[in-house]
Protein backbone atom coordinates (compact mmCIF):
# COMPACT_ATOMS: atom_id res chain seq x y z
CA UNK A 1 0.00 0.00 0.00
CA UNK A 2 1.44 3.52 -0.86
CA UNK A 3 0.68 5.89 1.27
CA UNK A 4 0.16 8.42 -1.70
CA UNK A 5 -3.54 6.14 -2.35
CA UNK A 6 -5.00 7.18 1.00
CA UNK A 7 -6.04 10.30 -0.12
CA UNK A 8 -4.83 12.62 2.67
CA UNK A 9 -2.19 14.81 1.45
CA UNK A 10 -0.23 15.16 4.10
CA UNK A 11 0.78 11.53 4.04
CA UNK A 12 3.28 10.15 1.13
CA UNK A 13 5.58 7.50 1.01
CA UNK A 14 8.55 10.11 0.67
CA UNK A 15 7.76 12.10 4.32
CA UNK A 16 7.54 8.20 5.80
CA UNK A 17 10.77 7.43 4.76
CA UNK A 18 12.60 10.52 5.47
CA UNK A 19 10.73 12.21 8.63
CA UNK A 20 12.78 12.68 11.18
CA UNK A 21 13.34 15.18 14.32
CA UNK A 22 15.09 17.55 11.84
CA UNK A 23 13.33 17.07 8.72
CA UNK A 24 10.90 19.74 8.12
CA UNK A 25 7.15 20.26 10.12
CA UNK A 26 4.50 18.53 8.15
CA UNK A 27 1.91 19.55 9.84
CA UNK A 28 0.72 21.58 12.94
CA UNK A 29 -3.12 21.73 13.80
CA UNK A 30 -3.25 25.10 15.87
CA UNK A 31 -6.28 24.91 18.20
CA UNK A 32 -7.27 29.16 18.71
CA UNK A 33 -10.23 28.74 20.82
CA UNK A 34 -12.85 26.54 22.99
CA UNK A 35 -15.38 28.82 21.93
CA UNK A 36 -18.34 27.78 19.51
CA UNK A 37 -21.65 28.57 18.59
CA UNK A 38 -22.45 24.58 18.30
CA UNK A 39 -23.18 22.47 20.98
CA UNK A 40 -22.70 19.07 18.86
CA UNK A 41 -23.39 15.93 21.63
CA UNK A 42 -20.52 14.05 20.54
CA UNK A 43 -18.02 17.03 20.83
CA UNK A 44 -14.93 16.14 23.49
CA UNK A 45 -14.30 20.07 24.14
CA UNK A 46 -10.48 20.58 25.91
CA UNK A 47 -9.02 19.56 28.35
CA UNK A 48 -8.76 21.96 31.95
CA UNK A 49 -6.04 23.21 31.20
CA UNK A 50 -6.56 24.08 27.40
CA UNK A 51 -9.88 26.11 27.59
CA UNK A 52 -9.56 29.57 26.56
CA UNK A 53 -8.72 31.60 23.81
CA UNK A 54 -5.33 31.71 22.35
CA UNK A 55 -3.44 35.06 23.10
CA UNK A 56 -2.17 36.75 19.35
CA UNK A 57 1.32 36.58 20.36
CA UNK A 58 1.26 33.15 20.96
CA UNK A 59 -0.59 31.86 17.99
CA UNK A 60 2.16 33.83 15.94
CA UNK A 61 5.04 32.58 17.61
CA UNK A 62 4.47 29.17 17.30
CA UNK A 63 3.39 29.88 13.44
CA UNK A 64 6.91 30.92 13.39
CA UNK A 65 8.75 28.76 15.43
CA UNK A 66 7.03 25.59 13.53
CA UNK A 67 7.17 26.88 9.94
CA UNK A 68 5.08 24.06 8.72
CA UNK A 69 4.56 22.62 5.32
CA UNK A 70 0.79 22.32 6.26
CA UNK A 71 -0.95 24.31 8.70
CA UNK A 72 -4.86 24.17 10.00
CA UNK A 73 -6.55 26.29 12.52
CA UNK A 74 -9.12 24.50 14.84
CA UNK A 75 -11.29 25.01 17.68
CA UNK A 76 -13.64 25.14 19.18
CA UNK A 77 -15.23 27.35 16.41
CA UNK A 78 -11.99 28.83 14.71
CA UNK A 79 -14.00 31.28 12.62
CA UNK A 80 -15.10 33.09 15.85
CA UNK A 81 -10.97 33.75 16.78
CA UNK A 82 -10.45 37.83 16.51
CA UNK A 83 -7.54 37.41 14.95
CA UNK A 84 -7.44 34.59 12.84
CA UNK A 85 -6.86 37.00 9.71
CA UNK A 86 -3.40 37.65 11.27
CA UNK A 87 -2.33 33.68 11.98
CA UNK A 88 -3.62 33.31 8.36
CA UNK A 89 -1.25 35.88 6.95
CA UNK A 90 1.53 35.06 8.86
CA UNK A 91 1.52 31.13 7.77
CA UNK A 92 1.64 32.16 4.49
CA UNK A 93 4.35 34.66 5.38
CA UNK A 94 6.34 31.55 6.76
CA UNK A 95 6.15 29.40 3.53
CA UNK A 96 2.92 27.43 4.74
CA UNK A 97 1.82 25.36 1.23
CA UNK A 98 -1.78 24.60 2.55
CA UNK A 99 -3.47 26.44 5.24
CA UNK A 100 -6.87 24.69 6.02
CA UNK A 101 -9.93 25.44 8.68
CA UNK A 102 -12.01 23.35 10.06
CA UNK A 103 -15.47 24.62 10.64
CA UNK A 104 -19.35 23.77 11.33
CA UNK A 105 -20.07 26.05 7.88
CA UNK A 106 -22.32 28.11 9.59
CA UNK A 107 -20.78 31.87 9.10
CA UNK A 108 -21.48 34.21 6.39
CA UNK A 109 -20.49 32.83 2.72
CA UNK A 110 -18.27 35.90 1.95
CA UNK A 111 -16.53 35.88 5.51
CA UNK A 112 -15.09 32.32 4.05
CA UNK A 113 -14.34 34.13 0.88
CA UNK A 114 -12.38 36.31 2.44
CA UNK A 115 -10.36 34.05 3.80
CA UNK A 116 -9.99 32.24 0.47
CA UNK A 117 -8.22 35.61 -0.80
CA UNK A 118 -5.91 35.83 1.95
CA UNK A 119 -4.38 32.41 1.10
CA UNK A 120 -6.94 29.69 3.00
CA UNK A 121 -6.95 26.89 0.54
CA UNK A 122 -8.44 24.16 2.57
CA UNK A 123 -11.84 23.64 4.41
CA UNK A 124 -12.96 20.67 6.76
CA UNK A 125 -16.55 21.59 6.94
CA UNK A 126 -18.68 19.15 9.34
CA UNK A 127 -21.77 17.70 8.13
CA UNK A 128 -23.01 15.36 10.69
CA UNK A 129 -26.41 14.71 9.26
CA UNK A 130 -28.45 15.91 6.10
CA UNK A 131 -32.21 16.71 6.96
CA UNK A 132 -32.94 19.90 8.78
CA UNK A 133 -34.12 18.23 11.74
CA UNK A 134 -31.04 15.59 12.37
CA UNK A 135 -28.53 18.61 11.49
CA UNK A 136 -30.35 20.99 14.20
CA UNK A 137 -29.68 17.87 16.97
CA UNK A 138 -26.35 17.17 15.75
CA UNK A 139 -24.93 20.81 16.34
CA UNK A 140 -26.71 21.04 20.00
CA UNK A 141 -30.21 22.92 17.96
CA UNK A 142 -27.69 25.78 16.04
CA UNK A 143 -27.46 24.22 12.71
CA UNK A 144 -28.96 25.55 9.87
CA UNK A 145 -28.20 23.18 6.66
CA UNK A 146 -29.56 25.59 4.17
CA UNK A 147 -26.61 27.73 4.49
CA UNK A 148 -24.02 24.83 5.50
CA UNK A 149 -24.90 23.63 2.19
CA UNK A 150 -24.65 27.14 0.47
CA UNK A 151 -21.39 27.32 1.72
CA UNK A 152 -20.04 23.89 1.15
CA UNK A 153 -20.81 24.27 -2.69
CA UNK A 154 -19.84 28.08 -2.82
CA UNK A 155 -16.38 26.97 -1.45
CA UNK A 156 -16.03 24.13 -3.36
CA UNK A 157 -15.75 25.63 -6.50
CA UNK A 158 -12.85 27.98 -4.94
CA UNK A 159 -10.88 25.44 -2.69
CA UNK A 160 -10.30 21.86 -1.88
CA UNK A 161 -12.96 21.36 1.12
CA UNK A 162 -14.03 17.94 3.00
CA UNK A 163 -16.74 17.42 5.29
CA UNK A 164 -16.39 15.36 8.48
CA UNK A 165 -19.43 12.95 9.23
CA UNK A 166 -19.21 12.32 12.95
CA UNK A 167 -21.68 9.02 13.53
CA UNK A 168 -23.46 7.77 16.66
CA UNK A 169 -25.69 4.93 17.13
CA UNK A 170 -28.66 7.47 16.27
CA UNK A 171 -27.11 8.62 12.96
CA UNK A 172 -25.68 5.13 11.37
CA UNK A 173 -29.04 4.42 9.71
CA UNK A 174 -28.82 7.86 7.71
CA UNK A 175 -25.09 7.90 6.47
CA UNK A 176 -25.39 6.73 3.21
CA UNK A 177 -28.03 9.19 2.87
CA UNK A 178 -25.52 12.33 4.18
CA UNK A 179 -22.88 10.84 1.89
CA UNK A 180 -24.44 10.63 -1.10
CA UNK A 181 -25.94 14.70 0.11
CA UNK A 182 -22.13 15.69 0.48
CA UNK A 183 -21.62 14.07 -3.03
CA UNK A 184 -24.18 16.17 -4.65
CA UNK A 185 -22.47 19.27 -3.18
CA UNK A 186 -19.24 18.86 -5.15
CA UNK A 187 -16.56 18.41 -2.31
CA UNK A 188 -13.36 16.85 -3.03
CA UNK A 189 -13.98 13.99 -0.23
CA UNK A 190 -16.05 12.67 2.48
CA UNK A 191 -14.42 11.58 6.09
CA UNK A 192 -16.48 9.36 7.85
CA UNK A 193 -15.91 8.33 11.55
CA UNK A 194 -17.07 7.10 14.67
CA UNK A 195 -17.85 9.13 17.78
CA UNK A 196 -15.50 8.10 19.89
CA UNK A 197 -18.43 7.91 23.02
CA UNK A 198 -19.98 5.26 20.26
CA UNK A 199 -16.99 3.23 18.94
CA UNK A 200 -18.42 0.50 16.16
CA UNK A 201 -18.14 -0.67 12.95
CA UNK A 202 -19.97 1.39 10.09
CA UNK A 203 -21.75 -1.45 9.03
CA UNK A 204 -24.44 1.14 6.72
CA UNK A 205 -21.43 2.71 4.63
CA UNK A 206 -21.26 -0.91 2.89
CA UNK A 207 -24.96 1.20 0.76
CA UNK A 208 -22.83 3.95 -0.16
CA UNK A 209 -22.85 3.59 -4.18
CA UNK A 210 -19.21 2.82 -5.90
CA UNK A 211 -19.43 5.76 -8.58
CA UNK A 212 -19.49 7.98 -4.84
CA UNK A 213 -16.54 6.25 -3.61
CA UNK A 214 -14.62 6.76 -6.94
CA UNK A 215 -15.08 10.08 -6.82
CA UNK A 216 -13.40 10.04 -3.14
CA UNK A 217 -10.25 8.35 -1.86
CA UNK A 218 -10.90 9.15 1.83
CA UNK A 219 -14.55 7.80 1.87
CA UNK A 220 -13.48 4.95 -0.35
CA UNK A 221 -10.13 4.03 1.79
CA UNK A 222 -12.11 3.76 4.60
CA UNK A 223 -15.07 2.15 3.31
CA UNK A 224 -12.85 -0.84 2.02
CA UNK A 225 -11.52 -1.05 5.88
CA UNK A 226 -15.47 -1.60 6.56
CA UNK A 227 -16.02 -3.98 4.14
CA UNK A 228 -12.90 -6.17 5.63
CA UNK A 229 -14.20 -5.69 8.95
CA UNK A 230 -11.56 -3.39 10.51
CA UNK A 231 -12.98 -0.25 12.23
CA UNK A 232 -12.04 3.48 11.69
CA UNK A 233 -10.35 3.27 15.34
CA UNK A 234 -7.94 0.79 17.09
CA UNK A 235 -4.91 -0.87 17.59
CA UNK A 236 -3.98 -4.41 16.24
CA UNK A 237 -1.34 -6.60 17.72
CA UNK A 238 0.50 -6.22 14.71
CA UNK A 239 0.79 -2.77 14.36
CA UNK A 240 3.61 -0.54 15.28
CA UNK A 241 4.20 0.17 18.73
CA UNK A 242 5.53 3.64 18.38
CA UNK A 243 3.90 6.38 16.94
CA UNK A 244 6.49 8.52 14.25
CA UNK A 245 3.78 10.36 12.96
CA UNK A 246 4.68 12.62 15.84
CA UNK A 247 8.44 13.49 14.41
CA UNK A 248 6.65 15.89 12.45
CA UNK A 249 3.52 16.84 13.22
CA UNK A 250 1.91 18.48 16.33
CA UNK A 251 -1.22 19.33 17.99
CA UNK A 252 -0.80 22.60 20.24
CA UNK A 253 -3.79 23.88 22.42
CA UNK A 254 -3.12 26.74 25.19
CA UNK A 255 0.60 26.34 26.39
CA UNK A 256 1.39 22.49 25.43
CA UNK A 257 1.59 20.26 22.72
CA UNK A 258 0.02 17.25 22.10
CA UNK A 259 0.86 13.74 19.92
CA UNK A 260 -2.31 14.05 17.99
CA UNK A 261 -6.11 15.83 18.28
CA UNK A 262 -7.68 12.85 19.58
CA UNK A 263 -4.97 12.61 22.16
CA UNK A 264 -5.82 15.93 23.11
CA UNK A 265 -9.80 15.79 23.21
CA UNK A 266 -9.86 12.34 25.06
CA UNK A 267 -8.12 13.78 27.83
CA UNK A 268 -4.09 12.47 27.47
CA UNK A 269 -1.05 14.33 28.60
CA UNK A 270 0.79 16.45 26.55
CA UNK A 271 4.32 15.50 25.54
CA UNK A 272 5.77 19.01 26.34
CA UNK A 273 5.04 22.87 26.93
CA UNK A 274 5.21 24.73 23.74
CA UNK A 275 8.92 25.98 23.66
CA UNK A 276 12.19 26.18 21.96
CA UNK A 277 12.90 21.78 22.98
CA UNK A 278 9.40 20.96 21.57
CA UNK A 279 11.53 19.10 18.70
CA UNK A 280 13.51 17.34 21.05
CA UNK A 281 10.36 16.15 23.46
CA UNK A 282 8.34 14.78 20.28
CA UNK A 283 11.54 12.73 19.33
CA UNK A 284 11.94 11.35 22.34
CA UNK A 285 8.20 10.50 23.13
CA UNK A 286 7.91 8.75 19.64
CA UNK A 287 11.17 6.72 20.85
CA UNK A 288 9.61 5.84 24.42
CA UNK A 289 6.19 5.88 24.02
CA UNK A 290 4.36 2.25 23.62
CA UNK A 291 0.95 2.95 22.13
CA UNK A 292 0.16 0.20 22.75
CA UNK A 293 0.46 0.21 26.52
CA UNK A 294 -1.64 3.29 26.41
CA UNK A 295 -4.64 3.35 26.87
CA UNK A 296 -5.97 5.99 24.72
CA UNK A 297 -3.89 5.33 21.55
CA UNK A 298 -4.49 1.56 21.24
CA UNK A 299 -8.49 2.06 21.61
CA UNK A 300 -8.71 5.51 19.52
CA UNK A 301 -5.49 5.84 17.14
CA UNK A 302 -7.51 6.63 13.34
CA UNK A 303 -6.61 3.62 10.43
CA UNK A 304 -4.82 6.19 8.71
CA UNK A 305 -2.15 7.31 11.17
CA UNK A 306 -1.83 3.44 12.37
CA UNK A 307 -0.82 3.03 8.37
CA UNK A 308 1.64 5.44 8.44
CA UNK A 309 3.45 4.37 11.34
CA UNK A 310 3.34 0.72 9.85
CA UNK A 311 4.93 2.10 6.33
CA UNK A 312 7.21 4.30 8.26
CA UNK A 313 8.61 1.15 10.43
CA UNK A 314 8.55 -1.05 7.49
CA UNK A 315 10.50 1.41 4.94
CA UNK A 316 13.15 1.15 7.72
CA UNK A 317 13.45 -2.63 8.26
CA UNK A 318 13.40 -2.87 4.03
CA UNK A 319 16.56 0.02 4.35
CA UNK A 320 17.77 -2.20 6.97
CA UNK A 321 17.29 -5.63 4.60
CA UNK A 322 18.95 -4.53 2.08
């Protein structure tokens, strides 16, 4: 399997076999705020000691201490951060390829224009459900999917954009419905996944119609999981016990840094304060670290990190083969 097939374009083959602690920042997923005008029931929030709202100076200093390839700005609500104009600016100022948001889609159409022109090239938009009714229950009774669905096709046209479909037990019977809704919309791909309160196999995506998983290599990567039987989350005995991913790509919310997002939201440590050995701390927690002693990774790590870690261990034993 290359990693290239996957569909997420952070992940390649050539960052798996040449990521190190010096190599250059993938990826850093900047979390501004708690704040949001959704109350979705599945939503983890932050942690204590993460709630707040991220001071300017910070935001831009670790912008510029990172330097990332890839950069997205997350929440919370990120679209309700006073100054996310300025982090925006300033990632592209610091050589930032892709800068992406991820947002519930409810804010004013040209307010996400704007932010196409100042160099945002990449939405996550989530789209929990596709009737009025579900979509008001899914975002705690704030969602309006007239104008989530405005926006998802206005921005499609203008930028790559996915939408998230967060499933419970009360939503499985309607996802191929939401897919094939998100289909007719025009985004570039569909993520599906389980809540992680409600952690099961998405037996109903084996409805979604192939010409709809053509069209998407994210829906379609992990709809071929569900067909085998494997779920969206988990550890396998086989699977690599150390998690490299982290070598080169963070999570920071408040004053610390985190392995991953999920880490963050189900409550787990943080590897390190946000400072000038943050480098140094991810190495050595990717060295150290057995996910597979933890609690947290081995129940929650995503299919697609899990197969980057396995291609970047098994790069490295074919280097060592040879």
């Amino acid at each position: 399997m290359r990693l290239e097939d996957i569909g997420f374009y952070t992940l390649n083959d050539e960052r798996a076999r040449t990521a190190t602690g010096t190599s250059r920042m993938q990826r850093c997923e900047l979390i501004l705020t708690d704040l949001c005008n959704f109350s979705c029931p599945y939503c983890r929030g932050l942690r204590e000691d993460c709630v707040g709202t991220m001071p300017l100076p910070v935001a831009l200093k670790i912008i510029r201490g990172w330097k990332t390839k890839n950069i997205r700005f997350s929440g919370g609500e990120p679209m309700l951060y006073p100054w996310l104009n300025e982090c925006v600016e300033r990632a592209i100022h610091f050589g930032s390829e892709r800068v992406a948001i991820s947002t519930n889609g409810s804010f004013s159409t040209s307010r996400y224009v704007e932010l196409i022109k100042l160099g945002v090239n990449d939405f996550s938009i989530s789209l929990d459900a596709c009737c009025a009714g579900d979509a008001r229950t899914m975002s705690g009774g704030a969602g309006d999917i007239k104008m989530i669905e405005q926006n998802i096709k206005v921005l499609s046209a203008m930028a790559y954009v996915s939408v998230g479909i967060v499933v419970t037990e009360d939503t499985l019977s309607g996802l191929p419905d939401t897919v094939e809704f998100a289909h007719s919309l025009g985004v570039d791909d569909i993520r599906i996944i389980s809540a992680a309160q409600w952690d099961d196999v998405l037996e109903t995506a084996k409805k979604i119609p192939q010409n709809i998983l053509d069209a998407h290599p994210i829906l379609s990567y992990r709809v071929s999981h569900i067909n085998s039987g494997r779920n969206v989350r988990g550890l396998q005995p086989e699977d690599n016990d150390r998690c490299p991913i982290v070598l080169d790509d963070s999570v920071v919310a408040g004053l610390w840094h985190f392995p991953c997002v999920i880490y963050m939201r189900e409550g787990g440590e943080p590897i390190g304060k946000v400072g000038p050995n943050m480098r140094e701390e991810r190495v050595e927690w990717s060295q150290t670290h057995d996910t597979h002693l933890d609690p947290i990774c081995s129940a929650n790590c995503l299919d697609v990190c899990i197969d980057y870690n396995n291609r970047w261990r098994d790069l490295r034993d074919e280097e060592a083969n040879h």
